[in-house]
Structure formats: C-alpha cells, structure tokens
Protein backbone atom coordinates (compact mmCIF):
# COMPACT_ATOMS: atom_id res chain seq x y z
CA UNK A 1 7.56 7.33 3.41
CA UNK A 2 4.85 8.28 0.82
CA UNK A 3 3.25 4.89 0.95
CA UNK A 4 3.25 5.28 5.11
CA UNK A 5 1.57 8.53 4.70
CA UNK A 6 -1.29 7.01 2.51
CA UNK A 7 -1.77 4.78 4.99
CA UNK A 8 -2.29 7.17 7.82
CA UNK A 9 -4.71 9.33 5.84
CA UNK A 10 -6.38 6.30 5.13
CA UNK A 11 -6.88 5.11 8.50
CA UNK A 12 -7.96 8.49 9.82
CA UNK A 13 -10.86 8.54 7.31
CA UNK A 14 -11.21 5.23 8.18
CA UNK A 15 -11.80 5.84 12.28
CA UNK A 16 -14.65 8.28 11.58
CA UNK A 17 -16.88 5.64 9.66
CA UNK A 18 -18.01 3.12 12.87
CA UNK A 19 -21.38 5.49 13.29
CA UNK A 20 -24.69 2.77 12.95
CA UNK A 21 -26.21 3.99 10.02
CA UNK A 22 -23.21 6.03 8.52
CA UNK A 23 -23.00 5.50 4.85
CA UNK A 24 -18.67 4.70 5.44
CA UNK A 25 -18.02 1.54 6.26
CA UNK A 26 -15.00 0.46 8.16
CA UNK A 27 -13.58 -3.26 8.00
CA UNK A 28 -10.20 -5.10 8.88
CA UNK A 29 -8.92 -8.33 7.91
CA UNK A 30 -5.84 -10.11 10.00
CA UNK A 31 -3.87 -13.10 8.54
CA UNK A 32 -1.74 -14.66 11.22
CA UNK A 33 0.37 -17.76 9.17
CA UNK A 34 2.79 -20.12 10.03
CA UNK A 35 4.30 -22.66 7.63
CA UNK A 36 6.99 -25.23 7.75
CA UNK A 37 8.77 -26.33 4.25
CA UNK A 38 10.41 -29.54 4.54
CA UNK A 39 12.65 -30.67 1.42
CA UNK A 40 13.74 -34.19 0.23
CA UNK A 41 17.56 -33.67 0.43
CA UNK A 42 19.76 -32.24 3.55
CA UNK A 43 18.25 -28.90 3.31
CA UNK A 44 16.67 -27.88 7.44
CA UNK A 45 13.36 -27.42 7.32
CA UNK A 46 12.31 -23.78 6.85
CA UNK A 47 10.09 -22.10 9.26
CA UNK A 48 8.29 -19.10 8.06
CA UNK A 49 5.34 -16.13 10.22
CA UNK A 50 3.27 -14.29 8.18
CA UNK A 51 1.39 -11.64 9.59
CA UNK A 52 -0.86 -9.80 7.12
CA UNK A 53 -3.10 -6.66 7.90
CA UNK A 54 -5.79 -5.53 5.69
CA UNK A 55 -7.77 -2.12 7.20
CA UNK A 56 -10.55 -0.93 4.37
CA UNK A 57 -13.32 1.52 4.05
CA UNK A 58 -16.27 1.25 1.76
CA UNK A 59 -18.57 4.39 0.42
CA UNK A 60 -22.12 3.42 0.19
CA UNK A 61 -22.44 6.58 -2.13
CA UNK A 62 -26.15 5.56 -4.19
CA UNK A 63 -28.06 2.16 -3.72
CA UNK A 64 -26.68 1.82 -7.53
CA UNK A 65 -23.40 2.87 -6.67
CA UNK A 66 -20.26 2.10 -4.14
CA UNK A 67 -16.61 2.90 -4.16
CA UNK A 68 -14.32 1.43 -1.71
CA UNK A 69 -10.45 1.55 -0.92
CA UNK A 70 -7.90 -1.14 0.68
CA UNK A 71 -4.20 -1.18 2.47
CA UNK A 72 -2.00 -4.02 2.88
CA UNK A 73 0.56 -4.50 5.25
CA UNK A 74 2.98 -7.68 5.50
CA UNK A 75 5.77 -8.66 7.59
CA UNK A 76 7.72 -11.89 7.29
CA UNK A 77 10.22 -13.65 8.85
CA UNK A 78 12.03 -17.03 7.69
CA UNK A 79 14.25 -18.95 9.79
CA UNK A 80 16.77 -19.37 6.92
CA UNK A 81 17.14 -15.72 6.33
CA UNK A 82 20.57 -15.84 7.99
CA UNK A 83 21.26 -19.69 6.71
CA UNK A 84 23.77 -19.28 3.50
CA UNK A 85 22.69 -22.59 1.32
CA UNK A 86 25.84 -24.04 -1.40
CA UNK A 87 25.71 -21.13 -4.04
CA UNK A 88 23.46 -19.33 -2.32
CA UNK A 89 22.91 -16.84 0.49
CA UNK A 90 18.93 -16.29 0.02
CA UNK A 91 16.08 -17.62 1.92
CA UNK A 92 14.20 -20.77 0.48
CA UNK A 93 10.93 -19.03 -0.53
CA UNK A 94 12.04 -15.57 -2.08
CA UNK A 95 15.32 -15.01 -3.87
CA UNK A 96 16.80 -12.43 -6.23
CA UNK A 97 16.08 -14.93 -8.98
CA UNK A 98 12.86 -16.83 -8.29
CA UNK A 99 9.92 -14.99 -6.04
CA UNK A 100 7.15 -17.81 -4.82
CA UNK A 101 5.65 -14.46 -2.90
CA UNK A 102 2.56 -12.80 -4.60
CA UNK A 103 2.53 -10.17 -2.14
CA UNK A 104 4.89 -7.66 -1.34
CA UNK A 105 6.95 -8.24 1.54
CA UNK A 106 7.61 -6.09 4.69
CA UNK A 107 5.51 -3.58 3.05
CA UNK A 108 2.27 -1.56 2.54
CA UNK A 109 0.74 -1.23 -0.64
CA UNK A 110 -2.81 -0.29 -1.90
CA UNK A 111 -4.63 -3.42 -2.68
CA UNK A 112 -7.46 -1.68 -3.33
CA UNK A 113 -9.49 1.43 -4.89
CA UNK A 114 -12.43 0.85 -6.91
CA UNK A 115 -15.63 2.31 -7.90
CA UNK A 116 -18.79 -0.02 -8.67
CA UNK A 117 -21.87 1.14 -10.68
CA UNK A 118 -25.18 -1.96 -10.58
CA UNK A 119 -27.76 0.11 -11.74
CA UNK A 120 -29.77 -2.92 -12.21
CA UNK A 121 -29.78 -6.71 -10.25
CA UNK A 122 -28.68 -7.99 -13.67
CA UNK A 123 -25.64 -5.51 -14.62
CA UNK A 124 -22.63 -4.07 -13.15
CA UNK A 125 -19.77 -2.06 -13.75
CA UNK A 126 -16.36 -2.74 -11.87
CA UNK A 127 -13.13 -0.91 -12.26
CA UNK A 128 -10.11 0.13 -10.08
CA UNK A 129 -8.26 -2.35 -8.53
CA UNK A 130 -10.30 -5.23 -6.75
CA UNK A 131 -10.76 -8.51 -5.70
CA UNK A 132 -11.02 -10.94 -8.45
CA UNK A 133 -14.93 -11.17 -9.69
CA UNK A 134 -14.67 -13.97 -12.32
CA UNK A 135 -15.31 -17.30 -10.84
CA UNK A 136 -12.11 -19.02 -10.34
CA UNK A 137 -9.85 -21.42 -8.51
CA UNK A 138 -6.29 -21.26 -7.23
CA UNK A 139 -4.80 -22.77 -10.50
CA UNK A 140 -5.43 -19.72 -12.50
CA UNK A 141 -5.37 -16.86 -10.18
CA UNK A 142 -3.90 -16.21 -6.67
CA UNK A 143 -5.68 -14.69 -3.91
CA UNK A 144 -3.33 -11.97 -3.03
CA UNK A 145 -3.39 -10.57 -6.24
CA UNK A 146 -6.16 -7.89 -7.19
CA UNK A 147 -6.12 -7.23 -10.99
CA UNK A 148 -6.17 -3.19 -12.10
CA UNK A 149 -8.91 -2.30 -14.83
CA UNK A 150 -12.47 -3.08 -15.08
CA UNK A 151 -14.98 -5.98 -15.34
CA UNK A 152 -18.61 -5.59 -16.75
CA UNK A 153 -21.16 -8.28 -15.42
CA UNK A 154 -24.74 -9.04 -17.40
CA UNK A 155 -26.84 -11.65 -16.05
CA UNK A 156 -30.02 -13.11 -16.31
CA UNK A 157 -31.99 -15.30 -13.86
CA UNK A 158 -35.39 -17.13 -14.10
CA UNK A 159 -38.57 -16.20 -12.02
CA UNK A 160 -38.21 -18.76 -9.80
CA UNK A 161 -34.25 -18.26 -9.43
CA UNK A 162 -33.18 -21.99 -10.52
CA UNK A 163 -31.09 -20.84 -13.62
CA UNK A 164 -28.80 -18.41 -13.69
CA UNK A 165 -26.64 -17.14 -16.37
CA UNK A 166 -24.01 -14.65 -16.55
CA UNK A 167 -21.97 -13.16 -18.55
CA UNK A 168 -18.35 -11.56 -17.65
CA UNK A 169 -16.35 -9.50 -19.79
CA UNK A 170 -12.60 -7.84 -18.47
CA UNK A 171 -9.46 -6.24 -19.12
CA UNK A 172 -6.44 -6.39 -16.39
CA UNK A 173 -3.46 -5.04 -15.84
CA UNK A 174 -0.32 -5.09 -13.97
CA UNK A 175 -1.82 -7.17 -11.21
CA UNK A 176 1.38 -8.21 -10.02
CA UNK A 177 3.19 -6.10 -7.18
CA UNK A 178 6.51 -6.62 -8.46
CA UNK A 179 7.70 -5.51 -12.11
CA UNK A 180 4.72 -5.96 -14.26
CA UNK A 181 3.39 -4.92 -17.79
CA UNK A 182 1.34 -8.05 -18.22
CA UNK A 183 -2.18 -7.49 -19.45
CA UNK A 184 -4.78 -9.92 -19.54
CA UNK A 185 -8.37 -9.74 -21.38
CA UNK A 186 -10.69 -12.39 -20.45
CA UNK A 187 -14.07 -13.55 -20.86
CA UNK A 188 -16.59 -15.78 -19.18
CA UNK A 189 -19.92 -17.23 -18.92
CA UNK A 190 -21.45 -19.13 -16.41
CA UNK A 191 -24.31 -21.41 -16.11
CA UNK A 192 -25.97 -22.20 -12.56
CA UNK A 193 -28.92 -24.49 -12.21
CA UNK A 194 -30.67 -25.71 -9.01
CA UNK A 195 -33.18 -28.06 -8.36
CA UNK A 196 -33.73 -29.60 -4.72
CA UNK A 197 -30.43 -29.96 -2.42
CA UNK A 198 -28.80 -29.97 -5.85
CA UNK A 199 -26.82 -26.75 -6.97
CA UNK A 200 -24.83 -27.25 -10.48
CA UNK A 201 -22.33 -24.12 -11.66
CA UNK A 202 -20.24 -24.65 -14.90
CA UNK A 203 -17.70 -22.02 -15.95
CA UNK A 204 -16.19 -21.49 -19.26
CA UNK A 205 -13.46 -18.92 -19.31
CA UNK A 206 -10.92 -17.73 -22.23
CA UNK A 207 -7.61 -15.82 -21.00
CA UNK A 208 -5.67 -13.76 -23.40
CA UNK A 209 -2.30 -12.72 -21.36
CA UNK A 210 -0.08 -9.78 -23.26
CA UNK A 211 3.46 -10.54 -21.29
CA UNK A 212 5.65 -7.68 -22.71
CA UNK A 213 7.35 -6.84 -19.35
CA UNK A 214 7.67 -9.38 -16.43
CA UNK A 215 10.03 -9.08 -13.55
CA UNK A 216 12.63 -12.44 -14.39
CA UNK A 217 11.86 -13.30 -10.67
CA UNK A 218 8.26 -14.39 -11.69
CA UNK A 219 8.78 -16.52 -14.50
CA UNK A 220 8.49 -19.34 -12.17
CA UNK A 221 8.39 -22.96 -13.68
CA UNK A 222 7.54 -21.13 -17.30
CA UNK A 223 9.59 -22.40 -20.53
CA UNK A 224 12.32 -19.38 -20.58
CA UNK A 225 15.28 -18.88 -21.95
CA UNK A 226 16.85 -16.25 -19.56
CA UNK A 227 14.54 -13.80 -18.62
CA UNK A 228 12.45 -14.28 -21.89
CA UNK A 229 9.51 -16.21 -22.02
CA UNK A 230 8.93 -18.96 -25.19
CA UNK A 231 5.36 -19.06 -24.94
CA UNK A 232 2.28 -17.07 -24.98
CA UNK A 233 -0.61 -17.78 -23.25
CA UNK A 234 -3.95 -17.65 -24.19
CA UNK A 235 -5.93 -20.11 -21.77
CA UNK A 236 -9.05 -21.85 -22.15
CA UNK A 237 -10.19 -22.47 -18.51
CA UNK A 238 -13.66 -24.26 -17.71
CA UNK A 239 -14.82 -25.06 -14.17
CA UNK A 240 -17.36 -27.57 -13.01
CA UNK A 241 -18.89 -27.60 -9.54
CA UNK A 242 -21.62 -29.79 -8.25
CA UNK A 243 -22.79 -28.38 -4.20
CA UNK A 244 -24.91 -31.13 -2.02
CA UNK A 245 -26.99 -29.01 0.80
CA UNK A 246 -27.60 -31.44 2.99
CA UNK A 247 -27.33 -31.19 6.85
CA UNK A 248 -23.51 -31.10 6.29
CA UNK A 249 -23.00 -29.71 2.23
CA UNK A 250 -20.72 -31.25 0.12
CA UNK A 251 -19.03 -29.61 -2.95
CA UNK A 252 -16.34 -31.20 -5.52
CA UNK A 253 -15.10 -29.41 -7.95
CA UNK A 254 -12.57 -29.84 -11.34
CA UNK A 255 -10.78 -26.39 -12.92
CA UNK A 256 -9.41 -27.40 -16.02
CA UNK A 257 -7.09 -25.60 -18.38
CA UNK A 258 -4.94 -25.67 -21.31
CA UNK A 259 -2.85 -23.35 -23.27
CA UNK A 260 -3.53 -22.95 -26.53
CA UNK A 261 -0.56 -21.04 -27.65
CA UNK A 262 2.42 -23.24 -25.79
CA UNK A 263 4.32 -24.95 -28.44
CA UNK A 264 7.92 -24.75 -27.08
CA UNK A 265 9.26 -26.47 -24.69
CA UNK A 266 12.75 -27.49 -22.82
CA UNK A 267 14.08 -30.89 -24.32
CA UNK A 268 14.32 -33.05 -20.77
CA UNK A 269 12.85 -30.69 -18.09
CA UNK A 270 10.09 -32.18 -16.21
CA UNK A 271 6.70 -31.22 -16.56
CA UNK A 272 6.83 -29.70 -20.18
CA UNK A 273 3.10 -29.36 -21.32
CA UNK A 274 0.46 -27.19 -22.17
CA UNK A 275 -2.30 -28.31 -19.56
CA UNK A 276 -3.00 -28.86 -15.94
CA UNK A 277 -5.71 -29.47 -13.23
CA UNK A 278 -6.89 -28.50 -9.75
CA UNK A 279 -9.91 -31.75 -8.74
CA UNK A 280 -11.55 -30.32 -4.97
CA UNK A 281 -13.35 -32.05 -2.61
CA UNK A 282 -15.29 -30.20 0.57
CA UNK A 283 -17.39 -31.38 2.97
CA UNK A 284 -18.83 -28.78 5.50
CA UNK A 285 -18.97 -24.84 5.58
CA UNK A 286 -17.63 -21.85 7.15
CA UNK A 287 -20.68 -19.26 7.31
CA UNK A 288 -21.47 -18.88 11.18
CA UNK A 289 -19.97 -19.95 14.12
CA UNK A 290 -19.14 -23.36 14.82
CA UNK A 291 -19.14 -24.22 11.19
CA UNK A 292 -16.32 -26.81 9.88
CA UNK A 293 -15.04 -27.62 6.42
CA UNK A 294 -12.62 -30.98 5.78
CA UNK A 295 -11.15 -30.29 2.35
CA UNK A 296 -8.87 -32.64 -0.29
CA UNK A 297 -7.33 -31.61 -3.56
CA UNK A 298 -5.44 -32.92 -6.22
CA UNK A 299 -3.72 -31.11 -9.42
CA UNK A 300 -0.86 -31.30 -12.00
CA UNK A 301 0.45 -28.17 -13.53
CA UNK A 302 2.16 -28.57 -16.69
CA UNK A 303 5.16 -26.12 -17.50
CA UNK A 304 2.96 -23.23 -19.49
CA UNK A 305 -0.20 -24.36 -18.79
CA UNK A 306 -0.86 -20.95 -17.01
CA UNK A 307 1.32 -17.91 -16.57
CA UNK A 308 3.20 -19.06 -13.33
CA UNK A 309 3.51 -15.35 -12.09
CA UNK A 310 -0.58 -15.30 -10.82
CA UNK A 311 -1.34 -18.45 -10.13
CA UNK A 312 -1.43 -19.51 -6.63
CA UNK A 313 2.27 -19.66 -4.11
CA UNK A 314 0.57 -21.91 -1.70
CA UNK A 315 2.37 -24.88 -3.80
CA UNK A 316 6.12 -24.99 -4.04
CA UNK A 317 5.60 -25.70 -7.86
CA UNK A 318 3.37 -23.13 -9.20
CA UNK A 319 3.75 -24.50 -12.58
CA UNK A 320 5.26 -28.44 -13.25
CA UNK A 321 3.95 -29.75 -10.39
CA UNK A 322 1.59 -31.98 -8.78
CA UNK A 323 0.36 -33.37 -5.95
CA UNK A 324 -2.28 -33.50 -2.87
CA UNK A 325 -3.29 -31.55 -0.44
CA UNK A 326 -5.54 -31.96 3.20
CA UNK A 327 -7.18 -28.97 4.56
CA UNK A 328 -9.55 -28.46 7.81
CA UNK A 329 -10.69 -25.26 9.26
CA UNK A 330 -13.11 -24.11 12.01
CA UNK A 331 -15.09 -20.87 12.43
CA UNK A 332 -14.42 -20.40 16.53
CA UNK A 333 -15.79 -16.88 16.38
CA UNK A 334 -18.50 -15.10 13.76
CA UNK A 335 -15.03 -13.19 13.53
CA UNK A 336 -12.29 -15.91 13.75
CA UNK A 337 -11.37 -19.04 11.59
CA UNK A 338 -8.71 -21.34 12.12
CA UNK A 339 -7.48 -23.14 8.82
CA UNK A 340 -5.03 -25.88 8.83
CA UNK A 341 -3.35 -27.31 5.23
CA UNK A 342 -0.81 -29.80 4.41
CA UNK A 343 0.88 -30.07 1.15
CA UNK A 344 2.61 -32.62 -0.57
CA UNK A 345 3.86 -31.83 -3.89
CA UNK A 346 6.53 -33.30 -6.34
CA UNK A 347 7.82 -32.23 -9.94
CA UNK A 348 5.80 -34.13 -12.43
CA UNK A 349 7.13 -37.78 -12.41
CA UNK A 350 9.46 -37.49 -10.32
CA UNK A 351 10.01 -38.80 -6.32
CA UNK A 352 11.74 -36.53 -4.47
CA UNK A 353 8.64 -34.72 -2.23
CA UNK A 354 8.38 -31.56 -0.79
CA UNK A 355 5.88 -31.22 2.18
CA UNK A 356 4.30 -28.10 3.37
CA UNK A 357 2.37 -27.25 6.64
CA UNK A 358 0.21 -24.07 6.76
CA UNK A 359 -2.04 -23.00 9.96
CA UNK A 360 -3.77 -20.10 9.73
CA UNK A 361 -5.93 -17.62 12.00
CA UNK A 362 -7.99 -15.30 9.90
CA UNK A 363 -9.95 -12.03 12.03
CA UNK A 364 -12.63 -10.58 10.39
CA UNK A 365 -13.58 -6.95 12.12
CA UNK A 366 -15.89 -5.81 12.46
C-alpha cells in the first residue's frame, strides 16, 4: 500500500511537467518481453511475459545541477507456475532457493532518486540511487540493477577532443532488491582516443565487494557452503573496445575479469575458477529511426569470477557458464525498438544445452 501511494504522488507530479520549456521533465520507458527456455532433459519448455513500466521525472534545477526520481513496475507470468517439477513445485526461473530475477517481481519499487552536481564539463558529483555510470558490460553488472551511494567523475580531454581520460571513483550499496548488505567500492579509469573513423576506449576497473548479508537465493553459481559464501571478491575488470564509423559502424569488444581473492573451490563441480569473459561483436546502430544492429557474443564465467547476485540474468548460468549468443534489433519508431536474442549456453565443459529466446519491444516516451 505505501509503495502504491509513492507511486501515485509520483505520477501526479509527474503529469504537471509536459509544459515546452518547463524545467520538469517527464519520461516513460515500456519493456514488453517474451522468452522461451528450452532445457536438455524432459523438462516442457517454459514460456515466460514480461511487462516492465518505468514512468520518471527529472528537475533541471541549475545548468550545474539536476535531480531526478524513477518507479518500476513489473508483472510476470510463467507458464510453469502451476507445473509441479520432481521435488519441486516452483517455476523454472525464480524459486525459494535460487532467484535468476534481478528485479522485483509483480511489484513497484523506486529505481531511482538522485541528485547530480557538474559544476564543470570535466567533474561531477552523483549520488542517490541511479543508473550505473562506470563503463561496463553485462558480465559484471546487470541492467536492472541501480547501485545506492555516490560516484565522483574527473576528466580531462584535449583541445581538439581526440583523447579523453577519465577518472571514476564510487561506493555502492545494497543494489540488489532482494535481501542485501553487499557493498561495493570501485574504481576506474578510462582512456579514449580517436583518430579518423577509428574510436579506441580501454577500461581498467578494480571491484572491492563487502558481502556480509546476501539473501541465500542470490548466491547463484558462487562456491557456498549453505547460505555462506567461501570467497571474497575483489575483481580486477578491464574492457577493450575498438568502434569502426563507417557507413554501417562496427564495434567488438572483450570485458575481462578475474578474482583476485577466490581461492576455494568445490572438489568436482563444473566451472570452478576465478576468471571469465564476455568477447562482443556489433555491426550497425540504434540512434534514429530505421537504424539496425546484428550482434554476436561469446563468454565463460568461471564459478567466483564475479559476485553472481549483479551480474546479468539474461544467461541461465550467471556464473559457470558459457556459451553464444545472436542478437538483432530494429529502431521502427524514434520511440520504438524491436530486439530479438537467442541464447545458447552450457555449464563449462559439459553438453547438455540450454537455449533461450528473448524478443523484446522497448517504448521510449516521450
């Protein structure tokens, strides 16, 4: 009831702010998701409809500074909900014991509330709860999940804008909607450099994750031993992305990472390690309409090579896994994008394959 009420005084703010010049802006975001989960034993395939609502408002306070707020609303339903599998009378992607979900389900929370201070081009002050601002991929960091703390951002770029450096400095916590104590400190610096069609970005990143207090349902592929975790993890992550602007761009990109405090491990489990990979290939863009982007990606995810609970639950293995996966998507509308994915993933060396199919409509509005 509480949470419903926020929402309502939200959205009433929120309907005054559509005024051409007004310094409140209004926006909405609309996920529309359907996935099929097909397993390599007897198990029916699992259908699954996301829909996923997203109504913020952003203060345009000072040219230096901007505060903003966010709901999110999700309803899902499973076609297995009512299915009762051999031991088991949960659905296939969210049970009492293991949660693939980082969002909270059939729901509305506040996914965002931040203030932002850039009294200068080159610095800025974050803090609240927002979106992500390091530079990232999937293997570290899900998109659903909007750290709470602050983020301060120096940077420095030449006169003609070819290099760019920049340096990121946060602390995070409790970025997980379920149970979670988990704080993270990290650090970064980024180089960019471009010269002609060429644009080169390299990322080196150090995560220092404090896991006192983590529901058991998010320990995920993590070496455990009940609902304790073995390891800590302190992650050295570097990213390197290389961006072709031709007629058509092309962009690969490799985010790798290893643990540098995993040391124990399950004797016979597969997948024990301390490192994993995410290797991205793109060709196209989605910036205006008509755009197209064709997409392939490979990674292996050792057990602890990341704290399972944030990164992404797109794969069925967030952690002691690997595979591929084929993406496509198509802006129809300045406002609407169609994405299509398929995943194939396995445990690490092993056979048995689970397959994934995502499409997606996203609405952007206004």
């Amino acid at each position: 009831m509480k949470s419903t009420l926020y929402f309502l005084c939200f959205f009433l703010t929120a309907s005054f702010c559509m005024a051409e010049g007004n310094p409140i802006r209004f926006k909405s975001e609309i996920l529309l998701r359907y996935e099929r989960q097909q397993f390599p034993d007897s198990r029916e395939d699992v259908d699954r409809y996301r829909l996923r609502w997203r109504p913020g408002v952003l203060f345009l306070l000072h040219p230096s500074f901007e505060a903003g707020a966010e709901a999110e609303i999700n309803w899902i339903d499973e076609s297995d909900e009512d299915t009762p599998l051999p031991g088991f009378s949960f659905p296939q992607f969210h049970t009492p014991v293991f949660d693939r979900d980082n969002f909270k389900r059939d729901n509305i929370v506040l996914s965002k509330a931040f203030v932002k201070f850039a009294p200068s081009p080159r610095l800025e002050i974050l803090g609240g709860k927002f979106e992500n601002p390091f530079v990232i991929s999937e293997l570290l960091w899900d998109r659903d999940l909007r750290p709470n703390g602050g983020v301060l951002s120096v940077s420095y770029e030449s006169a003609n804008g070819s290099v760019l450096l920049t340096g990121r400095a946060g602390d995070f916590y409790a970025s997980h909607y379920l149970h979670d104590r988990t704080n993270v400190i990290a650090v970064q610096g980024m180089f960019q450099a471009t010269a002609g069609i060429s644009r080169w970005t390299v990322a080196l990143s150090y995560y220092d994750h404090d896991t006192k207090e983590l529901d058991p349902a998010l320990l995920r592929g993590n070496t455990r031993t009940g609902a304790l975790l073995l390891n800590d993890y302190n992650l050295l992550d570097v990213i390197g992305r290389l961006r072709l602007n031709f007629k058509i761009p092309v962009t690969a990109q490799i985010d790798f990472v290893t643990n540098r405090s995993a040391d124990v491990f399950t004797p016979g489990l597969a997948g024990n390690g301390d490192q994993g990979y995410l290797l991205e290939f793109f060709f196209g863009q989605l910036q205006s309409r008509g755009n197209f982007r064709i997409g392939y990606a490979r990674h292996r995810v050792e057990s602890d090579a990341v704290l399972a609970a944030y990164n992404t639950d797109d794969w069925w293995f967030p952690t002691r896994g690997e595979g591929y996966r084929v993406t496509g998507a198509v802006m129809l509308l300045q406002s609407l994008t169609i994405h299509v994915s398929y995943l194939n993933q396995t445990l690490i060396d092993q056979d048995p394959e689970f397959k994934r199919l995502q499409i997606s409509a996203e609405i952007n509005w206004p």
